[in-house]
Protein backbone atom coordinates (compact mmCIF):
# COMPACT_ATOMS: atom_id res chain seq x y z
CA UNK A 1 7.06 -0.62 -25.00
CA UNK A 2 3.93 -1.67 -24.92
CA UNK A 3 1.18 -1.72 -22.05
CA UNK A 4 1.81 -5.74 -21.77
CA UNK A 5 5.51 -5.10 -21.95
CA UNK A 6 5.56 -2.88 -19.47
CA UNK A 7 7.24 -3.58 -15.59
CA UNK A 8 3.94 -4.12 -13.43
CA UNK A 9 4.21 -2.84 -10.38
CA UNK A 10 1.30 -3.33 -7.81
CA UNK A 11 1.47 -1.54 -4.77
CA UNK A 12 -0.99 -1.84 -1.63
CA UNK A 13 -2.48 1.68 -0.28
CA UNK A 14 -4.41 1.37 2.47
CA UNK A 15 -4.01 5.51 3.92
CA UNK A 16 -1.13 4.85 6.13
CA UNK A 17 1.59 7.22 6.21
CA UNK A 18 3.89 4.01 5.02
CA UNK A 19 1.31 2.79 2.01
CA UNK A 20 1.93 6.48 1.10
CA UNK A 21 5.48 6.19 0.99
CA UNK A 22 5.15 2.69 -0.79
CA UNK A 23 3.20 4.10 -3.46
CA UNK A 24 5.82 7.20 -3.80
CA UNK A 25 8.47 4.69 -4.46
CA UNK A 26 6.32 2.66 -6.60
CA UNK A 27 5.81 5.21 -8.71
CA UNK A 28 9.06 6.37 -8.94
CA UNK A 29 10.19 2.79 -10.02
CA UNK A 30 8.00 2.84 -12.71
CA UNK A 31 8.96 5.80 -13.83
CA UNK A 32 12.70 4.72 -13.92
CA UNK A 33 11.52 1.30 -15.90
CA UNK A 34 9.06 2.85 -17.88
CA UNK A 35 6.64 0.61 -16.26
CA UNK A 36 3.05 0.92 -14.73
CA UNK A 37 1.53 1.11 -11.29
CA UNK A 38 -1.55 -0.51 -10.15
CA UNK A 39 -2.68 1.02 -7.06
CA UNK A 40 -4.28 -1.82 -4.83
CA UNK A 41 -7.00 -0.78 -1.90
CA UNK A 42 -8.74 -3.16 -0.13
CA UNK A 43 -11.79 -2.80 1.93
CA UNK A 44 -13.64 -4.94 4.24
CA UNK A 45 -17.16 -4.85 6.09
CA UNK A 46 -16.57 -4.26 9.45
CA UNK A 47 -16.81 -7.30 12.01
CA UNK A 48 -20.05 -7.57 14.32
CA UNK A 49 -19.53 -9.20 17.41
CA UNK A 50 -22.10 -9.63 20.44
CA UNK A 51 -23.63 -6.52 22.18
CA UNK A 52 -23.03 -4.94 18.62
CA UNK A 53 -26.40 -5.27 16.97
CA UNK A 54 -27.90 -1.98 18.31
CA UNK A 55 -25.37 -0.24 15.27
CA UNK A 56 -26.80 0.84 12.26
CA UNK A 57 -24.18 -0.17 9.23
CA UNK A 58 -24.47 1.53 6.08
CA UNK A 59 -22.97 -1.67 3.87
CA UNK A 60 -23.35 1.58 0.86
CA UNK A 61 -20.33 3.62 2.72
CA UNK A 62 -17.34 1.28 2.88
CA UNK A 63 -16.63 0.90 -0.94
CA UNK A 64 -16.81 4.52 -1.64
CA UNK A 65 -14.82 5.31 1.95
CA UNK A 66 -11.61 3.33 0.29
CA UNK A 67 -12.05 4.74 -3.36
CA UNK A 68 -12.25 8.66 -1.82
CA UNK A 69 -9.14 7.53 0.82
CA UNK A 70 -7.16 5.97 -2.84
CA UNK A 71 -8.23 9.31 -4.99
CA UNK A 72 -6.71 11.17 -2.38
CA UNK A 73 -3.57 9.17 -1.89
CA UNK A 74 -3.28 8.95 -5.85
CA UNK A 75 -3.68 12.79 -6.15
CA UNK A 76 -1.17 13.22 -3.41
CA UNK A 77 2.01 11.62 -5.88
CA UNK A 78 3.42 12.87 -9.04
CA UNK A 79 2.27 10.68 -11.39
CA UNK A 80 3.39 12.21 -14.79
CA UNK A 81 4.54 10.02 -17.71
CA UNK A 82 3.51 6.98 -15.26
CA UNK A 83 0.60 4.65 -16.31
CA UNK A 84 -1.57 4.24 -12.86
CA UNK A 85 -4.82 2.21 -12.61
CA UNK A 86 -6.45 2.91 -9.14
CA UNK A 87 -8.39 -0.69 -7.56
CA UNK A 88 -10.29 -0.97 -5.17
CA UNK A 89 -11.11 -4.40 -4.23
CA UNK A 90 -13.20 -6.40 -1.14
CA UNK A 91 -11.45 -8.48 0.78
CA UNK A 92 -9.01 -8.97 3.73
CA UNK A 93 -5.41 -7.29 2.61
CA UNK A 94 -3.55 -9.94 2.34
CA UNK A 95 -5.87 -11.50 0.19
CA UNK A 96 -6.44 -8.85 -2.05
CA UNK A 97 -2.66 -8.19 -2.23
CA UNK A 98 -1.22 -11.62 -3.27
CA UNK A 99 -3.91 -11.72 -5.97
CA UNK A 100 -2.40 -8.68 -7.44
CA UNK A 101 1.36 -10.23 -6.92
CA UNK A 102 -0.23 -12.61 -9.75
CA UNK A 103 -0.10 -10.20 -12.35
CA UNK A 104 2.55 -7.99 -11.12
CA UNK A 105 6.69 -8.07 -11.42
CA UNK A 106 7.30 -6.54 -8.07
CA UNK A 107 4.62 -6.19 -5.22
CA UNK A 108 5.43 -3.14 -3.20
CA UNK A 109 3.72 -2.78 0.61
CA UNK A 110 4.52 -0.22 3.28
CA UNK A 111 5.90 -1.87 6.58
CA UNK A 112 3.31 -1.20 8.54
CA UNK A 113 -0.53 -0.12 7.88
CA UNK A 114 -3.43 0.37 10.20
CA UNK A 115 -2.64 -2.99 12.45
CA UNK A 116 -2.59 -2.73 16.51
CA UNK A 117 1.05 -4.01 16.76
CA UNK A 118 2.71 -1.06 16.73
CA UNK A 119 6.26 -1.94 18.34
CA UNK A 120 6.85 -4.78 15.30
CA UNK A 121 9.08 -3.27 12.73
CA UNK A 122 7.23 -5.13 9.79
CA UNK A 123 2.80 -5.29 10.23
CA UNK A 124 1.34 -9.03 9.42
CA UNK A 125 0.11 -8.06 6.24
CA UNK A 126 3.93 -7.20 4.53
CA UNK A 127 5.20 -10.21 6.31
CA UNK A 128 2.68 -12.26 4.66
CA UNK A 129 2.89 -10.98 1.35
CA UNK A 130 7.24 -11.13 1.94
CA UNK A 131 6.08 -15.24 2.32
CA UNK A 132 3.55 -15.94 -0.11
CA UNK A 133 3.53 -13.19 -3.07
CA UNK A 134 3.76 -14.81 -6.41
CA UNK A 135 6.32 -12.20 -7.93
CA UNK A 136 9.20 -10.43 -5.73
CA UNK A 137 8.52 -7.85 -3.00
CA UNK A 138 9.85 -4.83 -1.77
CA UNK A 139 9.09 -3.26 1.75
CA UNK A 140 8.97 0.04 2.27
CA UNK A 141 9.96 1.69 5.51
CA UNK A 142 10.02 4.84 6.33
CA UNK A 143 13.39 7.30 7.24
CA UNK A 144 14.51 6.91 10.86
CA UNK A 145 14.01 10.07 12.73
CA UNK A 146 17.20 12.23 13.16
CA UNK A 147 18.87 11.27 16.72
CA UNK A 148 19.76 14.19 18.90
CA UNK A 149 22.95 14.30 18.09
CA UNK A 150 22.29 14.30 14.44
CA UNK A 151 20.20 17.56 14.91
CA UNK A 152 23.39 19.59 15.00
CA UNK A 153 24.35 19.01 11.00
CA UNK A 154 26.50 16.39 12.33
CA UNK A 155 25.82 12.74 11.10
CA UNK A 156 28.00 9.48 11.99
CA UNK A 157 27.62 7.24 9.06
């Protein structure tokens, strides 16, 4: 099969315990279809609001903050026999992420990232990409903890 043949399969990483999982399965996937990952990252200059100005920014450290946090992430997974391209990309998430559902046959997001909501069981950027992706998309949510009475070997399924 060749690289254009191949089953794209973008998948947003973004450091979160979930984008970690995300890009497990991704890669995985691939594996199984003999497909490729491409490993999205987005970054973003902070916002400045008032009373704010007194901060020195570095506008140099962001870029190479989300490529380091991505090497890691990418190191972190078995990636043998798997075609992965690592990007890292400015722009808000969502943004960044339906661009790559362009090019891709399945978009693959954790549930939640880095967001402030942290009682809603899917974060705004994987609802928006569930809504507006140009190519299918799979969320990826972590394993429930065990419940107390599953801690004894016993599990009702």
């Amino acid at each position: 099969m060749s690289g254009e043949d191949r089953f794209r399969i973008a998948v947003g990483v973004d450091g979160s315990a979930e984008s970690q999982i995300a890009l497990e399965w991704a890669v995985t996937e691939a594996r199984l279809r003999h497909g490729q990952v491409r490993a999205v990252t987005a970054w973003e200059y902070p916002p400045q609001t008032a009373g704010m100005e007194a901060m020195i920014w570095d506008p140099q450290v962001f870029e190479p903050a989300a490529r380091k946090m991505q090497t890691a992430a990418l190191k972190s997974v078995d990636t043998e026999s798997v075609p992965v391209i690592g990007d890292v990309v400015q722009g808000p998430a969502v943004t960044v992420l339906l661009r790559a559902s362009k090019d891709a046959d399945l978009l693959v997001v954790g549930s939640r990232g880095y967001g402030g909501f942290t009682g809603l069981l899917l974060g705004s950027v994987s609802t928006q990409a569930v809504h507006h992706a140009d190519c299918p998309v799979l969320v990826v949510r972590p394993r429930p903890k065990a419940h107390a009475h599953e801690t004894d070997g016993h599990h009702d399924r």
